[in-house]
C-alpha atoms as a PDB file:
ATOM      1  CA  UNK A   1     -37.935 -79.004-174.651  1.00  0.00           C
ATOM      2  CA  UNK A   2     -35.614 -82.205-175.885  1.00  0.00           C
ATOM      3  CA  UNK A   3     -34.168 -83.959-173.208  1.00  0.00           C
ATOM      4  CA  UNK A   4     -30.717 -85.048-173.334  1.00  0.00           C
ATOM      5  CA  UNK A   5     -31.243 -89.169-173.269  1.00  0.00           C
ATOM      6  CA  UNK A   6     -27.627 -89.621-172.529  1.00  0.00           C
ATOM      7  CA  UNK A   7     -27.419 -87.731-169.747  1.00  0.00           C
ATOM      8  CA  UNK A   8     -30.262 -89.345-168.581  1.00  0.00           C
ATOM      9  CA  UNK A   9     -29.167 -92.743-168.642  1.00  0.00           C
ATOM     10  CA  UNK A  10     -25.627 -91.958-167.412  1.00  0.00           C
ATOM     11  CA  UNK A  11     -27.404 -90.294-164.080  1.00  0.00           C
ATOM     12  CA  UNK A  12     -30.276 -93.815-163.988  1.00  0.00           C
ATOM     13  CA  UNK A  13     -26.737 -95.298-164.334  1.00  0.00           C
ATOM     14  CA  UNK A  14     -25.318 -93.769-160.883  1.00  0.00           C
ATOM     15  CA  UNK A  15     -28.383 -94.493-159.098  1.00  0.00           C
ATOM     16  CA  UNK A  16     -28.077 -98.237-158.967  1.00  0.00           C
ATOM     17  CA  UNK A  17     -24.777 -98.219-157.007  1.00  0.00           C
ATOM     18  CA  UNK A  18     -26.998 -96.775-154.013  1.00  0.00           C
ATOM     19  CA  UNK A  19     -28.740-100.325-153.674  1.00  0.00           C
ATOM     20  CA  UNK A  20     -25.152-102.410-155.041  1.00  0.00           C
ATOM     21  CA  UNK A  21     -22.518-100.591-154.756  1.00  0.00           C
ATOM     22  CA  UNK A  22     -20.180-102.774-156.476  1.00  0.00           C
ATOM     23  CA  UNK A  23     -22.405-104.413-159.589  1.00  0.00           C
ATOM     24  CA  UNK A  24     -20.937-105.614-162.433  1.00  0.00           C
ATOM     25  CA  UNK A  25     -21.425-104.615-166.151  1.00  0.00           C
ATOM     26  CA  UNK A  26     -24.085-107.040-166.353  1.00  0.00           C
ATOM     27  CA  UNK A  27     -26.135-106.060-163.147  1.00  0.00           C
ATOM     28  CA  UNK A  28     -25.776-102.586-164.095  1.00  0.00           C
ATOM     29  CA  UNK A  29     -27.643-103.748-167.952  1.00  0.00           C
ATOM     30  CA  UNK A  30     -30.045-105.683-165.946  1.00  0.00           C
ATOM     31  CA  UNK A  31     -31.230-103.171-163.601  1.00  0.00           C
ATOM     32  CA  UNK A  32     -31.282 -99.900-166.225  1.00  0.00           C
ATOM     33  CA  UNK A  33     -32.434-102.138-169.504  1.00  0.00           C
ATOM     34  CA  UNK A  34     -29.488-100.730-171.160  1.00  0.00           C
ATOM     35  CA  UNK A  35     -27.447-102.752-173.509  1.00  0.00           C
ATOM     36  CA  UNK A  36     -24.032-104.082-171.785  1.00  0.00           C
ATOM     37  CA  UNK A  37     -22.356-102.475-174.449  1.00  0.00           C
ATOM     38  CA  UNK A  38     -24.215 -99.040-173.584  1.00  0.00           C
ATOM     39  CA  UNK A  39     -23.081 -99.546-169.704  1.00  0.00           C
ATOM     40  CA  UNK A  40     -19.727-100.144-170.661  1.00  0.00           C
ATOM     41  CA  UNK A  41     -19.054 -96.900-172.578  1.00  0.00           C
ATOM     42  CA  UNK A  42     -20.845 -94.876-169.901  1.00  0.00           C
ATOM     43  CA  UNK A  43     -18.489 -96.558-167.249  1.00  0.00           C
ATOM     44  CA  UNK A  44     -15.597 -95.826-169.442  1.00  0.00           C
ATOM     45  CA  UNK A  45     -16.488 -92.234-169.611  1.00  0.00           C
ATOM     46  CA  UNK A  46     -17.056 -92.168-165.649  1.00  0.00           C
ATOM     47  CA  UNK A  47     -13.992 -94.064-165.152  1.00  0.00           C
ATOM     48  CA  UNK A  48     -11.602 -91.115-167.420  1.00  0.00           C
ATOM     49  CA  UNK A  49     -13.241 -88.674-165.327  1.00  0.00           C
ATOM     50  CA  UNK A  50     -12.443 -90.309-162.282  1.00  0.00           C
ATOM     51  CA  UNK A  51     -16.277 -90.815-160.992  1.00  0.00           C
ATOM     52  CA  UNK A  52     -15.846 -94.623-160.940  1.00  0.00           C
ATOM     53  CA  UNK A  53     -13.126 -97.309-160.783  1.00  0.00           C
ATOM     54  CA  UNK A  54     -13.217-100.569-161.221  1.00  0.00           C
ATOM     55  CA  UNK A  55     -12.169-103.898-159.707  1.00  0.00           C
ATOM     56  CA  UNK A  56     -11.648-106.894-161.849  1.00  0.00           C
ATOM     57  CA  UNK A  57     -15.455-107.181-163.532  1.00  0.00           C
ATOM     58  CA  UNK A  58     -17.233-105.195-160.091  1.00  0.00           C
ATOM     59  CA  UNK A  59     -17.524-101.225-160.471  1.00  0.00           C
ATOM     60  CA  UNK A  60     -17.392 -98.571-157.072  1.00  0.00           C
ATOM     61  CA  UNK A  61     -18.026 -95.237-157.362  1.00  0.00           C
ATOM     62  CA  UNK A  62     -14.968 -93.130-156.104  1.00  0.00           C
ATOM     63  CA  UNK A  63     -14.585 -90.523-153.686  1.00  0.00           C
ATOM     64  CA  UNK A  64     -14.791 -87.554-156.203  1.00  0.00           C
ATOM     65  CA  UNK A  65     -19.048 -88.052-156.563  1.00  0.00           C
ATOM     66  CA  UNK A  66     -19.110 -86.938-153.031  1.00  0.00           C
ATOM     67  CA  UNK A  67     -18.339 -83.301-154.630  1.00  0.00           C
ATOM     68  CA  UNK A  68     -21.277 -83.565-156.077  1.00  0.00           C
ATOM     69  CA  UNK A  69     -23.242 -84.774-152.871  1.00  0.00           C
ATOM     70  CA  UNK A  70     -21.561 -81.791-151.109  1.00  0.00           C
ATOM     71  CA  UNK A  71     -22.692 -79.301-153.672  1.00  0.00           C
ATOM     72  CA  UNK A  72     -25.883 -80.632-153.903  1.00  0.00           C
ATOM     73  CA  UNK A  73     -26.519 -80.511-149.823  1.00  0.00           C
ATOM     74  CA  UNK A  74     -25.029 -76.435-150.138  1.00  0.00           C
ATOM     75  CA  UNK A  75     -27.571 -76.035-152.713  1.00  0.00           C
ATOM     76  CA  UNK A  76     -29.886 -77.124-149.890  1.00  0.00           C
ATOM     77  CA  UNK A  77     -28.847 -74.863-147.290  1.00  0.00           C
ATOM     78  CA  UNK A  78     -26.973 -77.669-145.538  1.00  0.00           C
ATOM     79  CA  UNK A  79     -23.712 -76.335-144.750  1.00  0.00           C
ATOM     80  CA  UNK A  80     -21.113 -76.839-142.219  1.00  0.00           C
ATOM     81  CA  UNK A  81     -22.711 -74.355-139.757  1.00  0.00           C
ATOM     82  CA  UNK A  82     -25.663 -76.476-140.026  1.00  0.00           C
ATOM     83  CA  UNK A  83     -24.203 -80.104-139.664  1.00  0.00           C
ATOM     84  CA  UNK A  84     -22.410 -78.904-136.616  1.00  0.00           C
ATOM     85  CA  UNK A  85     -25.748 -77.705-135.019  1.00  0.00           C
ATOM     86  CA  UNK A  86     -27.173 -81.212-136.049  1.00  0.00           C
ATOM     87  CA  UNK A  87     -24.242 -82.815-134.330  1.00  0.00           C
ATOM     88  CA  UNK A  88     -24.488 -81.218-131.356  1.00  0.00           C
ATOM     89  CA  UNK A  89     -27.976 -82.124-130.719  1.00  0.00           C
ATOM     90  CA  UNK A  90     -27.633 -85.888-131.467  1.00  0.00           C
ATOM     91  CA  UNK A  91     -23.843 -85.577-129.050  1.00  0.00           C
ATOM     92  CA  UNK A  92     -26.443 -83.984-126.550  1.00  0.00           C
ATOM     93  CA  UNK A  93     -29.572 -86.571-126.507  1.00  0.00           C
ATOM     94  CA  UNK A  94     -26.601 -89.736-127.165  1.00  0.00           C
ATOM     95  CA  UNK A  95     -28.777 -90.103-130.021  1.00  0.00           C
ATOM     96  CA  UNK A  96     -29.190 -88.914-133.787  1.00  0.00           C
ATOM     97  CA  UNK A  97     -30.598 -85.548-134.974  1.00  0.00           C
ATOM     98  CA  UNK A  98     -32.279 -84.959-138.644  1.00  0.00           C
ATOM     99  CA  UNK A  99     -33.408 -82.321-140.403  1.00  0.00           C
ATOM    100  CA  UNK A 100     -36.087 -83.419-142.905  1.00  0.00           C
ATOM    101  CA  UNK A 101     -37.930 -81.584-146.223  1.00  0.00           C
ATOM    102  CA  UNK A 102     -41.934 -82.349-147.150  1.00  0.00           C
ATOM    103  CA  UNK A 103     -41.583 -85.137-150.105  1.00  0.00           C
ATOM    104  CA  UNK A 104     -44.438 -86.552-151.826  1.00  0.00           C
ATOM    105  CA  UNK A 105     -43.815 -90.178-150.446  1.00  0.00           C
ATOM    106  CA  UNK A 106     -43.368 -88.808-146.447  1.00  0.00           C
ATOM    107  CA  UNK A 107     -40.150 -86.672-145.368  1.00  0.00           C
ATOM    108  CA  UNK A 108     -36.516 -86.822-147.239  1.00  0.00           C
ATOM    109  CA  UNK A 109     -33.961 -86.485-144.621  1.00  0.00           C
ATOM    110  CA  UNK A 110     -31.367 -83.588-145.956  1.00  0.00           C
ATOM    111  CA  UNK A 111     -29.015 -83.993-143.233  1.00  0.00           C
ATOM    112  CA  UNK A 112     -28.475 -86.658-140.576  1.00  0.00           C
ATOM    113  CA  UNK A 113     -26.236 -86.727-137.426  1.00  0.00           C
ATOM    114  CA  UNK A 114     -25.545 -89.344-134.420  1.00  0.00           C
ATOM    115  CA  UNK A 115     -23.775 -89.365-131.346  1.00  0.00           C
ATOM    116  CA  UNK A 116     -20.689 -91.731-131.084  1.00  0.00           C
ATOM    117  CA  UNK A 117     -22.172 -94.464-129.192  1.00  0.00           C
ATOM    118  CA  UNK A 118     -24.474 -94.465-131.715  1.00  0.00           C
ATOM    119  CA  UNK A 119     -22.476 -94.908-134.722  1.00  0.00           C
ATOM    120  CA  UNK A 120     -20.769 -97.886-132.787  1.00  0.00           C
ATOM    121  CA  UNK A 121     -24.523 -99.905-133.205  1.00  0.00           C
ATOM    122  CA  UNK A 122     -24.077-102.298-135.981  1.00  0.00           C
ATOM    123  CA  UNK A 123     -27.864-101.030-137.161  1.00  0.00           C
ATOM    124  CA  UNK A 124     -29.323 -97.626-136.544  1.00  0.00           C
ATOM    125  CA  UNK A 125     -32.731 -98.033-138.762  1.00  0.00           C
ATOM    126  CA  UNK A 126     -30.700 -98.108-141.477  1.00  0.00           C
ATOM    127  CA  UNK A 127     -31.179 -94.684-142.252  1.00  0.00           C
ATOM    128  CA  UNK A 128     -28.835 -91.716-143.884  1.00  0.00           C
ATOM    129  CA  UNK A 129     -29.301 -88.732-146.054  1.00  0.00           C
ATOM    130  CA  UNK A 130     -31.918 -89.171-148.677  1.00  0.00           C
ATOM    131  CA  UNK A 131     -33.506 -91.725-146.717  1.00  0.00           C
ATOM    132  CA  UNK A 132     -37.714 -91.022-146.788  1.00  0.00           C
ATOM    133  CA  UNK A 133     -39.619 -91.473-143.408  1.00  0.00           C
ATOM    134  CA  UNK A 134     -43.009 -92.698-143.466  1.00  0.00           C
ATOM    135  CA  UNK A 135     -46.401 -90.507-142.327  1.00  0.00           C
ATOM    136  CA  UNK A 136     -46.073 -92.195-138.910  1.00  0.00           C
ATOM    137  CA  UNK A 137     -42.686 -90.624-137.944  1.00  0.00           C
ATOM    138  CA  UNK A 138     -41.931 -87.138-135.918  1.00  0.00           C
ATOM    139  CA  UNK A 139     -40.293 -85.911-138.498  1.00  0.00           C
ATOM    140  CA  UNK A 140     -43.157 -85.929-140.803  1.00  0.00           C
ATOM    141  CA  UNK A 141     -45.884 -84.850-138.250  1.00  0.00           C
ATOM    142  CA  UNK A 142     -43.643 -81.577-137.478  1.00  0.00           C
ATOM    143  CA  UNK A 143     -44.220 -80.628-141.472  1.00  0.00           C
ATOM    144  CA  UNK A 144     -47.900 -80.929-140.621  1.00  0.00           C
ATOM    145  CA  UNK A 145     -48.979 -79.369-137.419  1.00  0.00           C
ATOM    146  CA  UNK A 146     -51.733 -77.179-137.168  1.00  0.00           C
ATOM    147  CA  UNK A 147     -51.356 -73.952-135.731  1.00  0.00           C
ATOM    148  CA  UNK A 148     -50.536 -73.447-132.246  1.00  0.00           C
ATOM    149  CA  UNK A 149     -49.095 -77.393-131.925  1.00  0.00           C
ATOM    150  CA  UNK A 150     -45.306 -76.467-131.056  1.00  0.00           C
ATOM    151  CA  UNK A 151     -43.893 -79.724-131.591  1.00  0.00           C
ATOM    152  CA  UNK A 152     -44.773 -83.656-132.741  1.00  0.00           C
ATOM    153  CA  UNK A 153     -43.628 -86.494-131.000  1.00  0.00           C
ATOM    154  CA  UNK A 154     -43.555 -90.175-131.541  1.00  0.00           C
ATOM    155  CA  UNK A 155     -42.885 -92.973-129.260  1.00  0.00           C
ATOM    156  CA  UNK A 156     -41.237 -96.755-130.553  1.00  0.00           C
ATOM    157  CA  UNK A 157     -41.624 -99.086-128.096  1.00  0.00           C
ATOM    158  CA  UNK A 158     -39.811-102.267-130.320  1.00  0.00           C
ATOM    159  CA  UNK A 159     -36.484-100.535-129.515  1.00  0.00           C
ATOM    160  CA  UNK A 160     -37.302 -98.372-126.969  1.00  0.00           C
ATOM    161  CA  UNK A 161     -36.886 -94.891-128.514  1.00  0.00           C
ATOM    162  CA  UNK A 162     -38.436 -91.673-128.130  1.00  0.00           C
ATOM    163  CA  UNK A 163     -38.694 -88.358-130.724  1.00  0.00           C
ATOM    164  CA  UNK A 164     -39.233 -85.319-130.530  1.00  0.00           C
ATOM    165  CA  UNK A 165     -39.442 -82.418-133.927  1.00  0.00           C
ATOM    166  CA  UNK A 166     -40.067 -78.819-134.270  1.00  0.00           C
ATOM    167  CA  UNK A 167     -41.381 -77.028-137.795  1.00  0.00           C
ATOM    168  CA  UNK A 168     -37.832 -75.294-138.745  1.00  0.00           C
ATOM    169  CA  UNK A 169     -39.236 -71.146-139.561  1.00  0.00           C
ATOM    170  CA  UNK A 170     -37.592 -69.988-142.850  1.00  0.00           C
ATOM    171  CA  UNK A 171     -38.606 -67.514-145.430  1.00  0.00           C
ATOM    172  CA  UNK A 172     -38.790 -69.800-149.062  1.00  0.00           C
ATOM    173  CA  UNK A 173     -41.288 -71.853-149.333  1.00  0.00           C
ATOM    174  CA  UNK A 174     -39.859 -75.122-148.033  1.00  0.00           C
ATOM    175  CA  UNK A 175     -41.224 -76.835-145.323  1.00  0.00           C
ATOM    176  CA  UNK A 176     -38.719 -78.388-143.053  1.00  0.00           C
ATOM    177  CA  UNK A 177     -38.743 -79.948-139.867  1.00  0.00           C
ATOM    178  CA  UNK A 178     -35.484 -80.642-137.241  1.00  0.00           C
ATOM    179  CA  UNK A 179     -35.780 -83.966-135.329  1.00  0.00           C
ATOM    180  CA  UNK A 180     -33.786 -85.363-132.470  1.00  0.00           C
ATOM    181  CA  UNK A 181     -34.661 -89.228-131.259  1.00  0.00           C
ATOM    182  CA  UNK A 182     -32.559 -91.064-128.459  1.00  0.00           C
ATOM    183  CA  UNK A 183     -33.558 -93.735-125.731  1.00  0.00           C
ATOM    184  CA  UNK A 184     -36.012 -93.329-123.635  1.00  0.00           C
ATOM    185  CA  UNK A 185     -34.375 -93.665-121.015  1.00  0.00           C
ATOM    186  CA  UNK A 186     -32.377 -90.348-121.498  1.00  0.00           C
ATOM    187  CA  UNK A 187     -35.571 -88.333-121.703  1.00  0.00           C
ATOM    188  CA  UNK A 188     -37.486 -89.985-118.771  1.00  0.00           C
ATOM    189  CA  UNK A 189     -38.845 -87.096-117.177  1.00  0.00           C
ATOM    190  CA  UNK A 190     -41.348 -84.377-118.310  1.00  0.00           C
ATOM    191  CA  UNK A 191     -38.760 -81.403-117.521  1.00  0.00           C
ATOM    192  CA  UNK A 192     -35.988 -83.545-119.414  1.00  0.00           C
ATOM    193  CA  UNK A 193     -38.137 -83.620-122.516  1.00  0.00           C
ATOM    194  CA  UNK A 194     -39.506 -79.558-122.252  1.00  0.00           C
ATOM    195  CA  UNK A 195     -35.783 -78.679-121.639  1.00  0.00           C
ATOM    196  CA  UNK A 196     -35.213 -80.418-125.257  1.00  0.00           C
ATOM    197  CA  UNK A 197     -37.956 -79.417-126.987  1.00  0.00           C
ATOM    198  CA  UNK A 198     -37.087 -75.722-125.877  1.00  0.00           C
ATOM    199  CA  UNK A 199     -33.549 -76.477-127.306  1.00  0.00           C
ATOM    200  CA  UNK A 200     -35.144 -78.061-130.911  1.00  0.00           C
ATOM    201  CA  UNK A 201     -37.126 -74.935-131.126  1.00  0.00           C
ATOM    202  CA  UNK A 202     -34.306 -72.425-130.875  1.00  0.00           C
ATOM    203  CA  UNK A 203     -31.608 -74.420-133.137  1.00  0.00           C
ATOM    204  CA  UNK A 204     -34.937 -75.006-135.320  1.00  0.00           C
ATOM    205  CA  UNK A 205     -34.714 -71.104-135.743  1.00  0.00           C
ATOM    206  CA  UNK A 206     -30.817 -70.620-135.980  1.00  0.00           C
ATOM    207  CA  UNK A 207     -31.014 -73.486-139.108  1.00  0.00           C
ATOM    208  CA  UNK A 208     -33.500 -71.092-140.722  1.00  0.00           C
ATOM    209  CA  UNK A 209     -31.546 -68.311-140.496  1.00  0.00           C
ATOM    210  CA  UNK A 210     -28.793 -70.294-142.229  1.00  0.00           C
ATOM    211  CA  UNK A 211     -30.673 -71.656-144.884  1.00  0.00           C
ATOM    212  CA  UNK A 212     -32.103 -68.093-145.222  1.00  0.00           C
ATOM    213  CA  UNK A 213     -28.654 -66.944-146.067  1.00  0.00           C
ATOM    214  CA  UNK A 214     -27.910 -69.603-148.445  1.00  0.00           C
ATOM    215  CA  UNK A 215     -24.505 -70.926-148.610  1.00  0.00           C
ATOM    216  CA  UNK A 216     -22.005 -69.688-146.566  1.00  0.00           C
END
């Protein structure tokens, strides 16, 4: 099968905004090996169709590539239905919620949520959608419990956080995992933290029956 090598590049392109989002023609050459002169028609292209816009000699990507970002997470079961379950359990721990797919490198967080107070921190692991958690994190361990273990659980004493994941059921064969994590503090008692992991475990199965569905 021949590849299409412009396409290619164009999309190797895109992907270096995610680490500087406002690089210039030359960062852009130095960080795809492209020529300038091969980065400049591609951002001209982008630019007509209203994917990037530029500033001076510094590119952004615009608003319209988050279309693509939404269709990709409905293409991942990921809809609306399912962010506002995600919500709700990082508004209910005053801490963030994810929902996380097996990757080869650890677990790719597909969707991400946190409570308002956290959103006001200035640093919240620097994590967001398409972020990849390590072997080490409750995310990961949910996608590999043996069976009979009904949840995974990880403790990080640096900054005084606790998590908690459930393996989310669904019928294809991707192997997800739903993950809330909050202070300590709000979890300090073993009835608090069975009450939660009860809740985990029946949104776990409501997001499967979503994803089941497909997009709605």
């Amino acid at each position: 099968m021949k590849h299409n090598r412009s396409i290619q590049r164009c999309l190797l392109l895109m992907e270096q905004f995610r680490g500087n989002p406002y690089p210039t023609v030359a960062d852009l050459a130095r960080l795809t090996d492209l020529s300038r002169a091969t980065v400049m028609r591609f951002l001209i292209t982008l630019e007509e169709e209203g994917y990037v816009a530029r500033d001076e000699n510094r590119w952004s990507l615009t608003s319209k590539t988050l279309e693509l970002g939404f269709a990709a997470l409905e293409s991942l079961g990921i809809t609306e239905v399912v962010q506002t379950i995600v919500q709700a359990l990082a508004d209910e721990v005053l801490g963030t919620a994810n929902i996380g797919e097996h990757h080869p490198e650890g677990v790719l967080i597909i969707a991400r949520a946190l409570a308002p107070a956290q959103r006001r921190r200035l640093h919240v692991a620097n994590l967001r959608v398409g972020s990849i958690l390590p072997s080490n994190s409750a995310l990961y361990q949910a996608l590999k419990m043996s069976p009979g273990t009904q949840h995974a659980s990880q403790i990080y004493p640096p900054v005084h956080q606790i998590s908690f994941a459930v393996r989310i059921p669904n019928n294809s064969p991707r192997v997800l995992s739903l993950a809330i994590s909050t202070n300590q503090d709000e979890l300090d008692t073993q009835e608090k933290q069975e009450q939660q992991i009860a809740i985990l475990h029946e949104q776990a199965v409501r997001i499967g029956q979503i994803i089941d569905m497909g997009p709605i």
